[in-house]
Protein backbone atom coordinates (compact mmCIF):
# COMPACT_ATOMS: atom_id res chain seq x y z
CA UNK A 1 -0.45 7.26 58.20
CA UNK A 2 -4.16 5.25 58.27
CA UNK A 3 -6.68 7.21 60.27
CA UNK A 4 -9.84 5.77 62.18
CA UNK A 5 -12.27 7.54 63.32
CA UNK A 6 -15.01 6.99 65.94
CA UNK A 7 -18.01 8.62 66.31
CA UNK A 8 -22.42 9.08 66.49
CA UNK A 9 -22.98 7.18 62.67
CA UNK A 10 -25.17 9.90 61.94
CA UNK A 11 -27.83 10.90 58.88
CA UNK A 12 -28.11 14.43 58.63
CA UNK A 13 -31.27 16.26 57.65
CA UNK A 14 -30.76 19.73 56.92
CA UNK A 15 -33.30 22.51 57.24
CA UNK A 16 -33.07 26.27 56.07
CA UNK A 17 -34.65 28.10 58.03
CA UNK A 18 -36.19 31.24 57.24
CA UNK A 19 -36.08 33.19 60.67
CA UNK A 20 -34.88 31.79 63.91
CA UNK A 21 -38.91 31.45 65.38
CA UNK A 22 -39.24 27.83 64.61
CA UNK A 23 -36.13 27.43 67.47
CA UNK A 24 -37.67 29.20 69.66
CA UNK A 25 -41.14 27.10 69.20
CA UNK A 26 -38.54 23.66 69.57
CA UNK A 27 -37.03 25.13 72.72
CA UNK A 28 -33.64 24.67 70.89
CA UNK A 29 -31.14 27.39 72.26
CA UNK A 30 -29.50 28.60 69.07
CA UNK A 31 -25.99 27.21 68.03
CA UNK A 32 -26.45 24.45 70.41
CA UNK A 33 -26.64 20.43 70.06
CA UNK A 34 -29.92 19.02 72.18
CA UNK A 35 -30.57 15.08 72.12
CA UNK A 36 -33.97 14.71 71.71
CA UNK A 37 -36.00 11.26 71.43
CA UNK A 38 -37.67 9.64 68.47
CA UNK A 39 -40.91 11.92 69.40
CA UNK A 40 -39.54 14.88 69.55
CA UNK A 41 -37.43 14.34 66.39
CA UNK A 42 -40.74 13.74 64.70
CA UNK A 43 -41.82 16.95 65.87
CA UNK A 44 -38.87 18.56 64.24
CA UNK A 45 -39.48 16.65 61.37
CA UNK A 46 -43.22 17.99 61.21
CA UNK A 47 -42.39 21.24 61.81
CA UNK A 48 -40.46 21.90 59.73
CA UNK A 49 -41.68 19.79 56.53
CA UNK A 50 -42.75 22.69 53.94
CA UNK A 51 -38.82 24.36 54.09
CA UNK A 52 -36.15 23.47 52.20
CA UNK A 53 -34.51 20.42 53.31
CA UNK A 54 -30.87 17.74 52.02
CA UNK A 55 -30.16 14.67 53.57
CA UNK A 56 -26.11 13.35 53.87
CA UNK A 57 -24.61 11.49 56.43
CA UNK A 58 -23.31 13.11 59.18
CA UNK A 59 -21.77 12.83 62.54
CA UNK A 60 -19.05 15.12 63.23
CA UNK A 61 -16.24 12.29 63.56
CA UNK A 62 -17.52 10.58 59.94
CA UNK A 63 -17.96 14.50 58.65
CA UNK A 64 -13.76 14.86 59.42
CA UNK A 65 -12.75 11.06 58.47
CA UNK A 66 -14.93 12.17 54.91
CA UNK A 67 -12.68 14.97 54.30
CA UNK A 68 -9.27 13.40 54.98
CA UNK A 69 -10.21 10.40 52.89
CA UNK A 70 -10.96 13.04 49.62
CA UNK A 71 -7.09 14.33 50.30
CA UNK A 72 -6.02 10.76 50.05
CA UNK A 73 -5.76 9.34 53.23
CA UNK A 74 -6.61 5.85 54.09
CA UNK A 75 -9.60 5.78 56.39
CA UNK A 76 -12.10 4.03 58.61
CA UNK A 77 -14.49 5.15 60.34
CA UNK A 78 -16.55 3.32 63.92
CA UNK A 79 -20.46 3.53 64.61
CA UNK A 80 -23.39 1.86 65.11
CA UNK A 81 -26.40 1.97 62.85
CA UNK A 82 -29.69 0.60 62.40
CA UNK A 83 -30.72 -2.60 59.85
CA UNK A 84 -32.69 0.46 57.92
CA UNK A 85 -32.82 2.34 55.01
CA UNK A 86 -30.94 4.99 56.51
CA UNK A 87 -28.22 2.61 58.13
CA UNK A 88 -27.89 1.40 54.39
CA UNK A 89 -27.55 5.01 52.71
CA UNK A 90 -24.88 5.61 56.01
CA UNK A 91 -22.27 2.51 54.89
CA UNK A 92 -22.74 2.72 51.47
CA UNK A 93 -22.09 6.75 51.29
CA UNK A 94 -18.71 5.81 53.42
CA UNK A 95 -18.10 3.44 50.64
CA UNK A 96 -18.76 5.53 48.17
CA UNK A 97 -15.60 7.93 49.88
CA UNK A 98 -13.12 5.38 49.80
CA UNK A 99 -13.80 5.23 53.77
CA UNK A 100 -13.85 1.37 55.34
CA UNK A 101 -17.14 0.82 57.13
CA UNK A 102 -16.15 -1.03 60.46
CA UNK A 103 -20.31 -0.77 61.43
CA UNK A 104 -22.17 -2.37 64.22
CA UNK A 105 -25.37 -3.40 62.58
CA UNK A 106 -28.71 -2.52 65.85
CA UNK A 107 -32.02 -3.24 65.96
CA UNK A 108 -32.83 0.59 66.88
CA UNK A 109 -33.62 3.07 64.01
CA UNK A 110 -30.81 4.53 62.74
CA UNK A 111 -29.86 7.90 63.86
CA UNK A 112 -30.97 11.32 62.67
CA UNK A 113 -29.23 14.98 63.41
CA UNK A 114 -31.80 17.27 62.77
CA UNK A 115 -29.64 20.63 61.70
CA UNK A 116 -31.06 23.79 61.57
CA UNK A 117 -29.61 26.52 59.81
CA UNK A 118 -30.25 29.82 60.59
CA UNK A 119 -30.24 32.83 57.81
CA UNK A 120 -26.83 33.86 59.16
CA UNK A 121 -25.28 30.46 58.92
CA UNK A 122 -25.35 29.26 62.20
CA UNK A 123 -26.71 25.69 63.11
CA UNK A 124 -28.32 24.18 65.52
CA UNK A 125 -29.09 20.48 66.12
CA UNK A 126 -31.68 18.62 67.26
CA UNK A 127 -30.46 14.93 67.58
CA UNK A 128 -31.99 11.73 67.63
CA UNK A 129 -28.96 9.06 68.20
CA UNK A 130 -31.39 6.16 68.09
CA UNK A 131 -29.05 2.88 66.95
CA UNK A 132 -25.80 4.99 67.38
CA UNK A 133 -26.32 4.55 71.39
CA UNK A 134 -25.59 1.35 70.54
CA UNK A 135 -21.89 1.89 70.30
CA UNK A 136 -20.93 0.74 74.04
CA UNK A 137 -17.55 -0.16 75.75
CA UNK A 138 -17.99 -3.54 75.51
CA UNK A 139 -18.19 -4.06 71.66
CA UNK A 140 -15.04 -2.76 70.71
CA UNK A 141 -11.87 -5.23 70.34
CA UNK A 142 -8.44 -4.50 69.77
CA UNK A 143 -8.50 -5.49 65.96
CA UNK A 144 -10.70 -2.47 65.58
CA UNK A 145 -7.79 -0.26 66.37
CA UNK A 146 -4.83 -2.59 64.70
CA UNK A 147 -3.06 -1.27 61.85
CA UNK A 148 -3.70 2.37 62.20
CA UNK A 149 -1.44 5.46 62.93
CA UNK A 150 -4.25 7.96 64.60
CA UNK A 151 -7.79 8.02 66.11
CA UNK A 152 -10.00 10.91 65.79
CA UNK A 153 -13.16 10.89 67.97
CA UNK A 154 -15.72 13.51 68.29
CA UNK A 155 -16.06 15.00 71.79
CA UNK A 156 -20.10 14.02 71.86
CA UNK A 157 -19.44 10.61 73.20
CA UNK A 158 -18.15 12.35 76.16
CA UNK A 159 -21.95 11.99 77.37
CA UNK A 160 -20.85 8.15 77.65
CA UNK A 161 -17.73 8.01 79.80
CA UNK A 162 -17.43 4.44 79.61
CA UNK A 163 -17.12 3.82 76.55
CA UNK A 164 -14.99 7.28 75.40
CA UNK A 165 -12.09 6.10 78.17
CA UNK A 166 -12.36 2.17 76.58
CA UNK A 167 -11.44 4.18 73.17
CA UNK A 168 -8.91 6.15 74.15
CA UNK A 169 -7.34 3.20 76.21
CA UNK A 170 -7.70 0.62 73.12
CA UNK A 171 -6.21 3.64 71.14
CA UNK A 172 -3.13 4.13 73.39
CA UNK A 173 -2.66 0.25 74.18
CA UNK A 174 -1.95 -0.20 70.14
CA UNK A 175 0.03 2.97 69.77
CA UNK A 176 -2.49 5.52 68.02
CA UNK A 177 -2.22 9.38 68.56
CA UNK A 178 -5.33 10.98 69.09
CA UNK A 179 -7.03 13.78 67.94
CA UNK A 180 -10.21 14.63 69.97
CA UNK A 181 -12.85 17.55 68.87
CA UNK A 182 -15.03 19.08 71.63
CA UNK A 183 -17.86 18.93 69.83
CA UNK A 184 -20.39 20.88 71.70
CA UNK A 185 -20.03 23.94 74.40
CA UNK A 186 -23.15 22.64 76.25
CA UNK A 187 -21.33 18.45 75.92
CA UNK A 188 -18.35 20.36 77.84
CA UNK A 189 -20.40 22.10 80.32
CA UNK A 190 -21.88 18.60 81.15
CA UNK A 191 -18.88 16.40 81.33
CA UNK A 192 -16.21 19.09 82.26
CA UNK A 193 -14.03 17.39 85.01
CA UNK A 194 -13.75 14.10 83.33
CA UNK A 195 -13.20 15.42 79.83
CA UNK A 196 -10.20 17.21 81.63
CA UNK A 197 -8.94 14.03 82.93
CA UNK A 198 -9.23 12.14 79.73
CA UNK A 199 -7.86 14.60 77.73
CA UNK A 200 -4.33 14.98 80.09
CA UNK A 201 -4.01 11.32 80.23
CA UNK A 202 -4.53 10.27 76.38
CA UNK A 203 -5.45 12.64 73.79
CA UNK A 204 -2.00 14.38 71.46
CA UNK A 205 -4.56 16.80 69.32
CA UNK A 206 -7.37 18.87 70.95
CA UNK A 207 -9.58 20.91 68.71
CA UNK A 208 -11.93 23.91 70.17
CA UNK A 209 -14.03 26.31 68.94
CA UNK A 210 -14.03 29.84 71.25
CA UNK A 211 -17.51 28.69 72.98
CA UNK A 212 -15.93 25.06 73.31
CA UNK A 213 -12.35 26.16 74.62
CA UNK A 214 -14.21 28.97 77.06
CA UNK A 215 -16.70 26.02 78.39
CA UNK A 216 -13.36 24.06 79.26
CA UNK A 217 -10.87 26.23 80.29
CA UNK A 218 -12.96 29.38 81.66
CA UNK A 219 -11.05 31.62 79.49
CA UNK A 220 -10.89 33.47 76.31
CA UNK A 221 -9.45 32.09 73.13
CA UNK A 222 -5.57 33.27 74.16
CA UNK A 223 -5.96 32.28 77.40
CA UNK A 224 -8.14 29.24 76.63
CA UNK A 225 -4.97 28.00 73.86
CA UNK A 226 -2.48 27.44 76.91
CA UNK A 227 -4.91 26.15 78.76
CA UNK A 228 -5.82 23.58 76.44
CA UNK A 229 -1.75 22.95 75.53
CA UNK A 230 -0.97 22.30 79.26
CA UNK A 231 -3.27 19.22 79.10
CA UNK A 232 -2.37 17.95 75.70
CA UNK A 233 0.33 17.74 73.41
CA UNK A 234 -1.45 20.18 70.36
CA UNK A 235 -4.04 22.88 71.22
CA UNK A 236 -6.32 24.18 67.90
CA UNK A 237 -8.30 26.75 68.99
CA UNK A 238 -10.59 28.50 66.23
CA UNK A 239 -12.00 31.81 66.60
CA UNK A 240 -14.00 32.20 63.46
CA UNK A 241 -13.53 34.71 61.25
CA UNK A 242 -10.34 35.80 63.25
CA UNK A 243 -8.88 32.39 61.88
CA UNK A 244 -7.54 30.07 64.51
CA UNK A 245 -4.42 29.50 66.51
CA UNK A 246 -2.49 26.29 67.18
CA UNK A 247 -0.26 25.96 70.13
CA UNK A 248 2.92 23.02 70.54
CA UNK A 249 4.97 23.92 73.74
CA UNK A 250 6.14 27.49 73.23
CA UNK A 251 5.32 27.64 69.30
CA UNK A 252 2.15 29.65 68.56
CA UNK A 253 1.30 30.14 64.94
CA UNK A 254 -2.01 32.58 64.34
CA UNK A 255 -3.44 31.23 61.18
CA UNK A 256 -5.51 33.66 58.82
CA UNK A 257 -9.50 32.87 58.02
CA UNK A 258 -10.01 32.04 54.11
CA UNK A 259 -12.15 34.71 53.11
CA UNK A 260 -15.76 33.60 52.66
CA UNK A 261 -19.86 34.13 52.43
CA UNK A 262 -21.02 31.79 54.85
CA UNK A 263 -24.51 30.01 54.15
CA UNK A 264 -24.44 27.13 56.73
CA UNK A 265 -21.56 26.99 59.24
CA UNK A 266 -22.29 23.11 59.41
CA UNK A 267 -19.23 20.96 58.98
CA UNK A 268 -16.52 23.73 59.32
CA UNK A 269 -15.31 22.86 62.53
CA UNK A 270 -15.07 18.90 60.97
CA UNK A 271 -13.77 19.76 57.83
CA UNK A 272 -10.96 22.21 59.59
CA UNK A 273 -9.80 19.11 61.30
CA UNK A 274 -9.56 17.21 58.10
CA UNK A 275 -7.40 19.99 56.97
CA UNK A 276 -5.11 20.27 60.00
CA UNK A 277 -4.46 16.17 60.04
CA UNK A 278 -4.01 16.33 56.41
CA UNK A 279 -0.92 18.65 57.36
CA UNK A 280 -0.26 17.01 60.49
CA UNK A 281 0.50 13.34 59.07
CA UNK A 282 2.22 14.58 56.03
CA UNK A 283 4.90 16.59 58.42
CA UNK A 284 3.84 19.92 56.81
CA UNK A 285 4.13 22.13 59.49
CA UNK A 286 1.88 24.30 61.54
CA UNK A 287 1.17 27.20 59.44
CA UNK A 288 0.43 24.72 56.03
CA UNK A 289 -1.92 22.26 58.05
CA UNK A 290 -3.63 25.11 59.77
CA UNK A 291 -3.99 26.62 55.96
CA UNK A 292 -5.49 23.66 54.52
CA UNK A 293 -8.13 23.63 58.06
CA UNK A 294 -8.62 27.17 56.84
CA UNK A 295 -8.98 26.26 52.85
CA UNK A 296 -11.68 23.24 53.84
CA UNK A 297 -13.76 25.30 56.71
CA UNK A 298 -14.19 28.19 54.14
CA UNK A 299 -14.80 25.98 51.78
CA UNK A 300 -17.58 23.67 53.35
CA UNK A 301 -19.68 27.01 54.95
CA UNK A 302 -20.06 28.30 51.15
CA UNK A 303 -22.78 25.39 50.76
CA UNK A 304 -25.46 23.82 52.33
CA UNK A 305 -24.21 20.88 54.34
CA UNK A 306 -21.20 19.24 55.56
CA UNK A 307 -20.37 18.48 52.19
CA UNK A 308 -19.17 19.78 48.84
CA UNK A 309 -18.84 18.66 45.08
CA UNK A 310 -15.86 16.54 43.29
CA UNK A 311 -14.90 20.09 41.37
CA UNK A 312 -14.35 22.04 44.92
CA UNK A 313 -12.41 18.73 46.02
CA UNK A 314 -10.13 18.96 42.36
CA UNK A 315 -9.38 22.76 43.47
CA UNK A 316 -8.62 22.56 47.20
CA UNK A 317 -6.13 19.26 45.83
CA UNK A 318 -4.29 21.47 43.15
CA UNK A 319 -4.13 24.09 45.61
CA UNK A 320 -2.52 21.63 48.53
């Protein structure tokens, strides 16, 4: 199967932080994902200039489309981005993953996720979307979505309802499944009642973290699962270091965490996707894809970023 996905074209800027103070200052509740303007993400910026900083390209739909094209899957990935330097480093790092670019070019700045990470791994984001706004119902086509087997888009372009229902309705006019991550416990909060309806009329795959599922079901993570499974085909609900469970129907497989020292939880929800399509397209079953989510998530938290080296990549292949 080809994969496209669809999502903020994002540069990420990571910070380590050495207490959680500077958050506070920011007025950034921790573990959460605030948009912020070009100002304020020069405030960040300023702030935060004498700590310890990588850059990468990000976005949370390019951080999954990444991972499944290093197993070997054909990709693409959708955004908009800026005629800038960082537009530039954006395509050509997709390139550089095997991924086709299919980029709107903008005369806005490119956009910038300012991540935070906390000593105990958790991250929060500041984000500047700039040219990635850009992305709007009425660019995309059909040919965008011809020739592919499955969409995955990130639940943040929820906050544009337009143009998330024009994806999922080019998706399901040319025959895609979709696979849809909620993103963001405070982007459910916000868009609650039509992410619902979206998700029961066209999404196959819904991934959740426990904040995300309890934002849209009201329930705990058991609870939450058949929630989520009543609306679409495939509930993933991940609880952390309690591992995650995946619900079809009446089939409910528990999968086990990979055991882990977690530096920067950034990317694990993303890369845990990559994992579980991996399985999911190559007919492996619940327990193997849910494995592999397991194997990359563990993985990706072990290092600063959403990323990690060609060796790790070797391993996790052998392993698979």
């Amino acid at each position: 199967m080809k994969v496209i996905g669809i999502g903020n074209a994002l540069v990420d800027v990571l910070t380590q932080l050495e207490s959680d103070q500077l958050l506070e200052e920011l007025y950034l509740p921790k573990g959460s994902m605030q948009l912020v303007d070009a100002e304020r993400s020069a405030q960040i910026q300023e702030k935060s200039k004498n700590l310890k900083k990588q850059m990468a390209s990000g976005g949370s739909a390019a951080n999954t489309i990444h991972g499944l094209a290093k197993l070997g899957v054909e990709s693409a990935f959708i955004g908009s981005v800026g005629k800038d330097e960082t537009g530039k480093f954006f395509e050509e790092d997709l390139k550089a993953s095997g991924i086709q670019p299919v980029l709107l070019h903008s005369d806005s700045p490119s956009g910038i996720a300012n991540g935070m990470i906390s000593p105990d791994g958790e991250r929060t984001f500041g984000t500047f979307l700039g040219a990635a706004l850009d992305l709007s119902a009425d660019k995309l086509k059909q040919e965008h979505f011809k020739g592919y087997d499955m969409l995955h888009v990130e639940g943040y372009l929820v906050q544009n309802h337009e143009l998330l229902e024009r994806i999922l309705q080019l998706a399901n006019e040319n025959g895609l499944k979709v696979s849809l991550d909620l993103a963001s416990y405070n982007v459910v909060e916000d868009n609650l009642e039509f992410l619902r309806n979206m998700v029961s009329r066209y999404v196959d795959i819904v991934f959740a973290n426990e904040e995300e599922a309890k934002a849209f079901s009201g329930e705990e993570p058991r609870e939450a699962l058949d929630f989520i499974a009543g609306l679409a085909d495939i509930a993933v609900v991940k609880v952390g270091s309690k591992g995650s469970m995946i619900k079809q129907g009446n089939q409910v497989v528990n999968i086990q965490p990979i055991k882990a020292k977690a530096l920067d939880t950034t990317g694990a929800g993303d890369l845990y996707a990559s994992g579980f399509l991996y399985g999911f397209i190559n007919n492996l079953g619940f327990e193997k894809a849910g494995y592999i989510g397991s194997l990359l998530s563990g993985t990706v938290i072990e290092v600063l970023g959403a990323k990690f080296g060609e060796d790790k990549w070797n391993e996790i292949r052998k392993m698979i």
